[in-house]
PDB file of N, CA and C in Angstrom:
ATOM      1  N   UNK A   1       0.827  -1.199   0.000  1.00  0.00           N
ATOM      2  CA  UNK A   1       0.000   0.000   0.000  1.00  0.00           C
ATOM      3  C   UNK A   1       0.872   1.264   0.000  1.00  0.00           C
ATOM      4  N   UNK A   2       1.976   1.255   0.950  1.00  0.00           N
ATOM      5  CA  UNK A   2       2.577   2.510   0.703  1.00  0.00           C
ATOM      6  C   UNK A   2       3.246   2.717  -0.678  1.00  0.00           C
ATOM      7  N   UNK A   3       3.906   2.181  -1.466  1.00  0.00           N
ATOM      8  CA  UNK A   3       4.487   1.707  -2.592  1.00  0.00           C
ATOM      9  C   UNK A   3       3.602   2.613  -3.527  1.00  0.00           C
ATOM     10  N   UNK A   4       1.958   2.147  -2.986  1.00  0.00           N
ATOM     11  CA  UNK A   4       0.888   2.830  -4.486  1.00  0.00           C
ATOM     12  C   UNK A   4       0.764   4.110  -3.965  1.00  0.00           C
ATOM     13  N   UNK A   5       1.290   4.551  -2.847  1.00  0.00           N
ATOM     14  CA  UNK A   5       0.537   6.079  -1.962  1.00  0.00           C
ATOM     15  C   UNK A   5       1.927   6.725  -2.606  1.00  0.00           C
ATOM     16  N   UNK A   6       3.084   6.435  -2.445  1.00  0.00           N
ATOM     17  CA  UNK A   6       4.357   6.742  -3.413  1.00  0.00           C
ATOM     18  C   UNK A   6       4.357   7.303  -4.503  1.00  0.00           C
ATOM     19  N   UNK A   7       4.049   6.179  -5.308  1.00  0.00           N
ATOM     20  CA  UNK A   7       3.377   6.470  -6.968  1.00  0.00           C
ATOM     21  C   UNK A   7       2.703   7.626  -6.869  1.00  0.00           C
ATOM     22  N   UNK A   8       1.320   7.708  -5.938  1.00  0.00           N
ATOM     23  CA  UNK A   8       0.681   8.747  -6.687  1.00  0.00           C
ATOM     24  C   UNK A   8       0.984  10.079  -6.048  1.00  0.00           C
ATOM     25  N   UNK A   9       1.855  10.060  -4.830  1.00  0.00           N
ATOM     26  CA  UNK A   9       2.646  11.431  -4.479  1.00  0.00           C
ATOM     27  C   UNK A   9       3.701  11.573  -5.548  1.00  0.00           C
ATOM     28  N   UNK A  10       4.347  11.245  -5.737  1.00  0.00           N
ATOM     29  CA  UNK A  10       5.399  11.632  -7.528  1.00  0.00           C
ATOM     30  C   UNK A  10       4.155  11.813  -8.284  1.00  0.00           C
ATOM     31  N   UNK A  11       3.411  11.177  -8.972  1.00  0.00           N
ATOM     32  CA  UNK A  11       2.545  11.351 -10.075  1.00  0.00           C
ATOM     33  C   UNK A  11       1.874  12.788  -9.921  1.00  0.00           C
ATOM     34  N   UNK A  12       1.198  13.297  -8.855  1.00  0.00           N
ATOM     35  CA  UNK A  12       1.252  14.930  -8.492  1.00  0.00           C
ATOM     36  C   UNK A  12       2.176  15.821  -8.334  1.00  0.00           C
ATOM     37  N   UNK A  13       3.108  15.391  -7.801  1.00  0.00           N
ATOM     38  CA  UNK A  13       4.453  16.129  -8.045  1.00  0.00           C
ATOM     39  C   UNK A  13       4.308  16.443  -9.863  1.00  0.00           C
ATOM     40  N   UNK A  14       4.424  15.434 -10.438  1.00  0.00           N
ATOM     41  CA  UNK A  14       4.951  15.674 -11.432  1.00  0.00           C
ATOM     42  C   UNK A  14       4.004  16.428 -12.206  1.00  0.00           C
ATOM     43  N   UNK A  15       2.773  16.330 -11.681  1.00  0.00           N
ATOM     44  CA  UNK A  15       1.494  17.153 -12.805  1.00  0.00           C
ATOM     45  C   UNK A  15       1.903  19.310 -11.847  1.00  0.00           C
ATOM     46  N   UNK A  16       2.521  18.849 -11.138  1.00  0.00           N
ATOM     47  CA  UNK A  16       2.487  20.467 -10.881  1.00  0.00           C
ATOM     48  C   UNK A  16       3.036  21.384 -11.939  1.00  0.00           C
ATOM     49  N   UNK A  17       2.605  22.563 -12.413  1.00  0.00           N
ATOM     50  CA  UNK A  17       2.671  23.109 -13.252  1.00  0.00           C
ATOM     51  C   UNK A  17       4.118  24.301 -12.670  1.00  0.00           C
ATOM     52  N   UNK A  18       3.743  24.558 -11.736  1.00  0.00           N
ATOM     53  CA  UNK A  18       4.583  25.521 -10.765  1.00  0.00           C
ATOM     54  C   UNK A  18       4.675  24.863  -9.405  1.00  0.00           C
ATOM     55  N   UNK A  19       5.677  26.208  -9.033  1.00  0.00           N
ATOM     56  CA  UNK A  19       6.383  25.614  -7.834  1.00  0.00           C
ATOM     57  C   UNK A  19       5.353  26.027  -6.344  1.00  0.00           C
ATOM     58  N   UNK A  20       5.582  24.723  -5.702  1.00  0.00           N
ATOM     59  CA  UNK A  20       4.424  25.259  -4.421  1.00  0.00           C
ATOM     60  C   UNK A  20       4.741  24.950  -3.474  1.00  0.00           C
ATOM     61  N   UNK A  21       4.620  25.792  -2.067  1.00  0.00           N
ATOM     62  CA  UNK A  21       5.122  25.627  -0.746  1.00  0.00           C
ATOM     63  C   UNK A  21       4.716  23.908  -0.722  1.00  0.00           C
ATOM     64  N   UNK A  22       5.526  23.536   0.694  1.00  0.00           N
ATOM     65  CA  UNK A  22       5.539  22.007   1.416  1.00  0.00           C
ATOM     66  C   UNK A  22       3.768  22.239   1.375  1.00  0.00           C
ATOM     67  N   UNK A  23       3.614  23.256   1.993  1.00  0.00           N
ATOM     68  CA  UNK A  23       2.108  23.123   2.797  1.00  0.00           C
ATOM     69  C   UNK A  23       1.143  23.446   1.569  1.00  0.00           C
ATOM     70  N   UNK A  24       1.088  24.034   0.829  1.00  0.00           N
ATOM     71  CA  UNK A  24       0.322  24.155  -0.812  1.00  0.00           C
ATOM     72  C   UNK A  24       0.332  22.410  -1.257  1.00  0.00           C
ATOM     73  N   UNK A  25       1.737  22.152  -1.194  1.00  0.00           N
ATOM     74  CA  UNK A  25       1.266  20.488  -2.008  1.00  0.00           C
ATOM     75  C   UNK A  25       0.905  19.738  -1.191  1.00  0.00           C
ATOM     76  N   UNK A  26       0.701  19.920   0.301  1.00  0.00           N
ATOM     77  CA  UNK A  26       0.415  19.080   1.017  1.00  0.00           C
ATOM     78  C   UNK A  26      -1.337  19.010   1.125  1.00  0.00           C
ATOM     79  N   UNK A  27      -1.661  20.517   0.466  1.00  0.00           N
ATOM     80  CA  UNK A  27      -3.276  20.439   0.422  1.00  0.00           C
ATOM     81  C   UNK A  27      -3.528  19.942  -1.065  1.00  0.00           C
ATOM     82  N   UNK A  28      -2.871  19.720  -2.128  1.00  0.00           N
ATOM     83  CA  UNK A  28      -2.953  19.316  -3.180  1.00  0.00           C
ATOM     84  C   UNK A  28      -3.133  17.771  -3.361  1.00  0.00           C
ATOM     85  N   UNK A  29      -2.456  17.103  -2.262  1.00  0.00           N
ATOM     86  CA  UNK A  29      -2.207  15.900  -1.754  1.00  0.00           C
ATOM     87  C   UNK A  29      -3.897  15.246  -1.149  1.00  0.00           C
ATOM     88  N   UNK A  30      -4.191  16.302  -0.136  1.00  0.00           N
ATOM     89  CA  UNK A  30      -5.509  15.583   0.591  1.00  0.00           C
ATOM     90  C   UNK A  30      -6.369  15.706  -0.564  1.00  0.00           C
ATOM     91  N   UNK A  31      -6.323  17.329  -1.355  1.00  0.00           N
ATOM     92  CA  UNK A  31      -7.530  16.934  -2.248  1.00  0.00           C
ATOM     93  C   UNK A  31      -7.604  15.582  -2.752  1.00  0.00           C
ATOM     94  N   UNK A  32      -6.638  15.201  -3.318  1.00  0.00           N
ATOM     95  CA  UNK A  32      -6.509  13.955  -4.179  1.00  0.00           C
ATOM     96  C   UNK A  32      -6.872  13.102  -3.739  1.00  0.00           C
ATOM     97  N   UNK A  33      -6.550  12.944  -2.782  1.00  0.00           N
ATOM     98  CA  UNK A  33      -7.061  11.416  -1.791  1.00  0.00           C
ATOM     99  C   UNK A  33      -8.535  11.672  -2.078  1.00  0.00           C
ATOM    100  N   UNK A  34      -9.175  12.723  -1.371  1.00  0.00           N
ATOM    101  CA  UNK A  34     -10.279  12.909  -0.793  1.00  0.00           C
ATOM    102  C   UNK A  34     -11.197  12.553  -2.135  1.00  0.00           C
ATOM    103  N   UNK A  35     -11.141  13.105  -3.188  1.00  0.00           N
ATOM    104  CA  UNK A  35     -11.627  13.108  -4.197  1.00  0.00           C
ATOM    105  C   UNK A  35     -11.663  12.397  -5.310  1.00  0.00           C
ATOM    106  N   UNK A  36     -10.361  11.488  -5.511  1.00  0.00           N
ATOM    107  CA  UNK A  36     -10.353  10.392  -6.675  1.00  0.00           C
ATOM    108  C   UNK A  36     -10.402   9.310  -5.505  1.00  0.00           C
ATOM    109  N   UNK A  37     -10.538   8.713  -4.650  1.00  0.00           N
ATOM    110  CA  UNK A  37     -11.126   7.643  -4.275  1.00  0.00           C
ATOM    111  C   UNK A  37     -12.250   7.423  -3.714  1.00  0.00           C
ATOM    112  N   UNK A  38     -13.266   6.916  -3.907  1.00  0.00           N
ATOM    113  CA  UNK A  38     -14.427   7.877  -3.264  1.00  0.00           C
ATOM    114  C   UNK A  38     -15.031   7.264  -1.687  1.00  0.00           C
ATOM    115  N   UNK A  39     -14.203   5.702  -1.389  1.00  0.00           N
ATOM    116  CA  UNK A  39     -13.738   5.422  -0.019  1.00  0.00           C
ATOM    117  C   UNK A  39     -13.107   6.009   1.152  1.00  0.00           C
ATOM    118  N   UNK A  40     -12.442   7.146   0.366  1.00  0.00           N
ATOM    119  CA  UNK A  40     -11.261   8.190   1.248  1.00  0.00           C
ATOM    120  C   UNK A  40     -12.143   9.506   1.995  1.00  0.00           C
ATOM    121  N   UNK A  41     -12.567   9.411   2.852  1.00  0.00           N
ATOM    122  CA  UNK A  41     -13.339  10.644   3.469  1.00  0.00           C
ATOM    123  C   UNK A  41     -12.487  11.992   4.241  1.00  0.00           C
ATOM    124  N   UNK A  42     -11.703  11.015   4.345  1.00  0.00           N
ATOM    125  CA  UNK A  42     -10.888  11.859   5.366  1.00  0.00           C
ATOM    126  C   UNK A  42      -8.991  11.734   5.304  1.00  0.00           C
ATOM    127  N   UNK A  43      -8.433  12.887   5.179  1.00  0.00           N
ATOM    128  CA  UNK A  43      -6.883  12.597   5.127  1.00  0.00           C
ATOM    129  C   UNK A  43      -6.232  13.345   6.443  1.00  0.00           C
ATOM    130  N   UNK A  44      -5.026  12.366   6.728  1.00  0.00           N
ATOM    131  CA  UNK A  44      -4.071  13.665   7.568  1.00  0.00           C
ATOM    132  C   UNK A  44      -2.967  13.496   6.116  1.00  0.00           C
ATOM    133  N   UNK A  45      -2.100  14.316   6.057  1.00  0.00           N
ATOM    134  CA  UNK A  45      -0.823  14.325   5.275  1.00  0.00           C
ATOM    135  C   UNK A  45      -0.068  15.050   6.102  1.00  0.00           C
ATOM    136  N   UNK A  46       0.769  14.021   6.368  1.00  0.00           N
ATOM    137  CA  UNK A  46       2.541  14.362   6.971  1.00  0.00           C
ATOM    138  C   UNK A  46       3.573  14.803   6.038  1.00  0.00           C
ATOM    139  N   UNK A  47       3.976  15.692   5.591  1.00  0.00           N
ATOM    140  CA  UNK A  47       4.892  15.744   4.823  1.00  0.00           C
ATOM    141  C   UNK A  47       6.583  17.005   5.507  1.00  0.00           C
ATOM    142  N   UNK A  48       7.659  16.111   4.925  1.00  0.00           N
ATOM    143  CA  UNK A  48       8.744  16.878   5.288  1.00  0.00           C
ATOM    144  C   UNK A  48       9.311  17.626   4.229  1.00  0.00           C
ATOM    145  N   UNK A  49      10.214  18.642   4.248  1.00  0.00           N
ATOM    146  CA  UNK A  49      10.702  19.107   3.153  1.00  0.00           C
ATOM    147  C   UNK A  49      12.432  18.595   3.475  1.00  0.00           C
ATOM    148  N   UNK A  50      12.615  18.340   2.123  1.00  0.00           N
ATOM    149  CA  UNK A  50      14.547  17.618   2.526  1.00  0.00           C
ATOM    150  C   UNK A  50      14.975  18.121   1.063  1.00  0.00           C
ATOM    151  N   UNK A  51      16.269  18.932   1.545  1.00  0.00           N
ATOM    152  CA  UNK A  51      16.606  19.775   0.019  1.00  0.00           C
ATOM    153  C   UNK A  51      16.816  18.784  -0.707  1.00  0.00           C
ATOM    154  N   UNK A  52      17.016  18.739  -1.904  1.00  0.00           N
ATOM    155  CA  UNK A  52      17.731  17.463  -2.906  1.00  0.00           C
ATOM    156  C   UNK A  52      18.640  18.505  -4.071  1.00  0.00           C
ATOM    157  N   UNK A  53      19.417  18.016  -4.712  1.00  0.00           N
ATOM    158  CA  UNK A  53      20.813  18.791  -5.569  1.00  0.00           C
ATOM    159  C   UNK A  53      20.709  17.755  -6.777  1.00  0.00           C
ATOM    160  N   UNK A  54      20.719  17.977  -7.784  1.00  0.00           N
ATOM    161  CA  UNK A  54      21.049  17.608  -8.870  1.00  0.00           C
ATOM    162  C   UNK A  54      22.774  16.725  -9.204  1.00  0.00           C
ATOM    163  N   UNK A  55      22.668  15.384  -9.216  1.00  0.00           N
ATOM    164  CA  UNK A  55      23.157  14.602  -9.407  1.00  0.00           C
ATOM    165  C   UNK A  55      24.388  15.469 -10.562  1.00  0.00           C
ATOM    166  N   UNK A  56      25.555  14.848 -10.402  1.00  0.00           N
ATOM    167  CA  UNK A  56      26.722  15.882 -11.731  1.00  0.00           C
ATOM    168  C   UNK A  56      27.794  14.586 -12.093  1.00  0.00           C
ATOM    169  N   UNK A  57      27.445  14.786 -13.681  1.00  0.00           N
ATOM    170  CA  UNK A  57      28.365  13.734 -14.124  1.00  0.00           C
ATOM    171  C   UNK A  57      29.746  14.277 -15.045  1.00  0.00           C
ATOM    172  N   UNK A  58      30.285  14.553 -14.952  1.00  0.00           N
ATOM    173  CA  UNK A  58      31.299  15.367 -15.635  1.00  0.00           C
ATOM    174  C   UNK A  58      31.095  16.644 -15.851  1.00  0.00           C
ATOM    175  N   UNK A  59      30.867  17.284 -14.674  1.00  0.00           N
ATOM    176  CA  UNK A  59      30.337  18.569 -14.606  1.00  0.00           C
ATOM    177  C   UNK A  59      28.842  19.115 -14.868  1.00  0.00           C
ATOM    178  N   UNK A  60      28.504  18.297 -15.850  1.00  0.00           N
ATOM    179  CA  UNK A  60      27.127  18.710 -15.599  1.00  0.00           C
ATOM    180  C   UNK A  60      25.765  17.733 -15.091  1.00  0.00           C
ATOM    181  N   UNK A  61      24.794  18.543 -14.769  1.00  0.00           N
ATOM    182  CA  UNK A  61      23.980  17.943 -14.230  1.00  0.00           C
ATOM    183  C   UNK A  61      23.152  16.932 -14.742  1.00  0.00           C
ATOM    184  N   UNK A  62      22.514  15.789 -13.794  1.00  0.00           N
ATOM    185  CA  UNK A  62      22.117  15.205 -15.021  1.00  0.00           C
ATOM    186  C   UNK A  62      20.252  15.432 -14.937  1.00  0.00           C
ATOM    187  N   UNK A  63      19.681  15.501 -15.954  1.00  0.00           N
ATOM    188  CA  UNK A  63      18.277  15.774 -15.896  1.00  0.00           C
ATOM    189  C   UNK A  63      16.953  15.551 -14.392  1.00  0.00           C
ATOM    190  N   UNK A  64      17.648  14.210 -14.825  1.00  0.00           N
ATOM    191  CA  UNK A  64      16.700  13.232 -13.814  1.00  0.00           C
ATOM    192  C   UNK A  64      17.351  12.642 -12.153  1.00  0.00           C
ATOM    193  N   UNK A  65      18.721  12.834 -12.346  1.00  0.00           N
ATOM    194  CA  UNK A  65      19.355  12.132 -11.389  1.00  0.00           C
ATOM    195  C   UNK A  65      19.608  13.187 -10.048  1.00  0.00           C
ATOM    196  N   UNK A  66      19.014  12.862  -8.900  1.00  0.00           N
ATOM    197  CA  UNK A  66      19.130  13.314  -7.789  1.00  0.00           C
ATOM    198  C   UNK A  66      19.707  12.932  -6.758  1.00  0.00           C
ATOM    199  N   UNK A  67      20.546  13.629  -5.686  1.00  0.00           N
ATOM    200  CA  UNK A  67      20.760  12.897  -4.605  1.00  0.00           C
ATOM    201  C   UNK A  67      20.465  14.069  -3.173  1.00  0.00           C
ATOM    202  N   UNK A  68      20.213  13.380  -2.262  1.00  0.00           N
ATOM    203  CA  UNK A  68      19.786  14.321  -0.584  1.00  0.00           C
ATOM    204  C   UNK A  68      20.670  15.496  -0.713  1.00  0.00           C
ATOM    205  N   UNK A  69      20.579  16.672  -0.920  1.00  0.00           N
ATOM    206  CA  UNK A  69      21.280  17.757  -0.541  1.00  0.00           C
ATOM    207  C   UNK A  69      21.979  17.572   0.808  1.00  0.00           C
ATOM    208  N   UNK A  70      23.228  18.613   1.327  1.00  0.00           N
ATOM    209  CA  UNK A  70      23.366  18.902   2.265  1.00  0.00           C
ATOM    210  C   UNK A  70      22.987  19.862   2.891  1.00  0.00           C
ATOM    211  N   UNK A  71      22.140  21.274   2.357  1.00  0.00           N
ATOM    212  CA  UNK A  71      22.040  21.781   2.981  1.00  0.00           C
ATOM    213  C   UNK A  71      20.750  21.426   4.297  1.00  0.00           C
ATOM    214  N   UNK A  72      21.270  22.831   5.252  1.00  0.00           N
ATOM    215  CA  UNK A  72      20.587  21.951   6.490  1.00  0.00           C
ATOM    216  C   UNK A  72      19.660  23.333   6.749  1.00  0.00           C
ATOM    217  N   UNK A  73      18.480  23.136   7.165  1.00  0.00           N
ATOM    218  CA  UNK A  73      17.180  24.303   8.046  1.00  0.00           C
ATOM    219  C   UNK A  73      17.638  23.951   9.233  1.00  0.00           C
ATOM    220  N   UNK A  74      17.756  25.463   9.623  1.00  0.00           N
ATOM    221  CA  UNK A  74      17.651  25.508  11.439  1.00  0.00           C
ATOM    222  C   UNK A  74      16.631  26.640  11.875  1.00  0.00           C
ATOM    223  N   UNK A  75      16.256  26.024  12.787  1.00  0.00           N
ATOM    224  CA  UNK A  75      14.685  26.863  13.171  1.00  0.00           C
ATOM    225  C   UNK A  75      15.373  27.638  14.318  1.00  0.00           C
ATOM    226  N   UNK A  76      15.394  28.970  14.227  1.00  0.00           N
ATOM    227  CA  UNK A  76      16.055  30.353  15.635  1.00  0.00           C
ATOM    228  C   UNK A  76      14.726  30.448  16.334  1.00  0.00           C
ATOM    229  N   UNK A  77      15.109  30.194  17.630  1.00  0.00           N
ATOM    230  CA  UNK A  77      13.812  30.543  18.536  1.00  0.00           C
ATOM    231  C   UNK A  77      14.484  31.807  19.653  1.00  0.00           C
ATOM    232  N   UNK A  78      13.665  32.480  19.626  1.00  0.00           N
ATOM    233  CA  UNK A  78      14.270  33.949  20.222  1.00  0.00           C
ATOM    234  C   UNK A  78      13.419  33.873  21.715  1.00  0.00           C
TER     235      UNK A  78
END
């Protein structure tokens, strides 16, 4: 089951036209559930954001190939 919940988080990813906050695709996400299955009444969606960098093969990048960024978020609490 998670495997097909996978699939169809990339498969929306990939229909996005533009770029959208964690929390924009994360409501893009419940619609989907909520609405193309018609068993699904109700969603939570957990989602994290984790940078990713473009994979480099002799200098340049390659289209498709990704790996985990390093950069790191730190949250300042004052």
């Amino acid at each position: 089951m998670k495997h097909e919940i996978n699939l169809q988080v990339y498969a929306r990813a990939n229909e996005c036209s533009e770029l959208l906050s964690v929390e924009d695709f994360a409501i893009v996400l419940a619609k989907h559930f909520t609405s193309f299955f018609s068993q699904v009444t109700t969603t939570i969606v957990k989602i994290v954001e984790k940078p990713w960098e473009h994979v480099h093969v002799d200098g340049q990048p390659l289209k498709h190939g990704f790996k985990l960024g390093s950069e790191k978020h730190i949250q300042l609490r004052r």
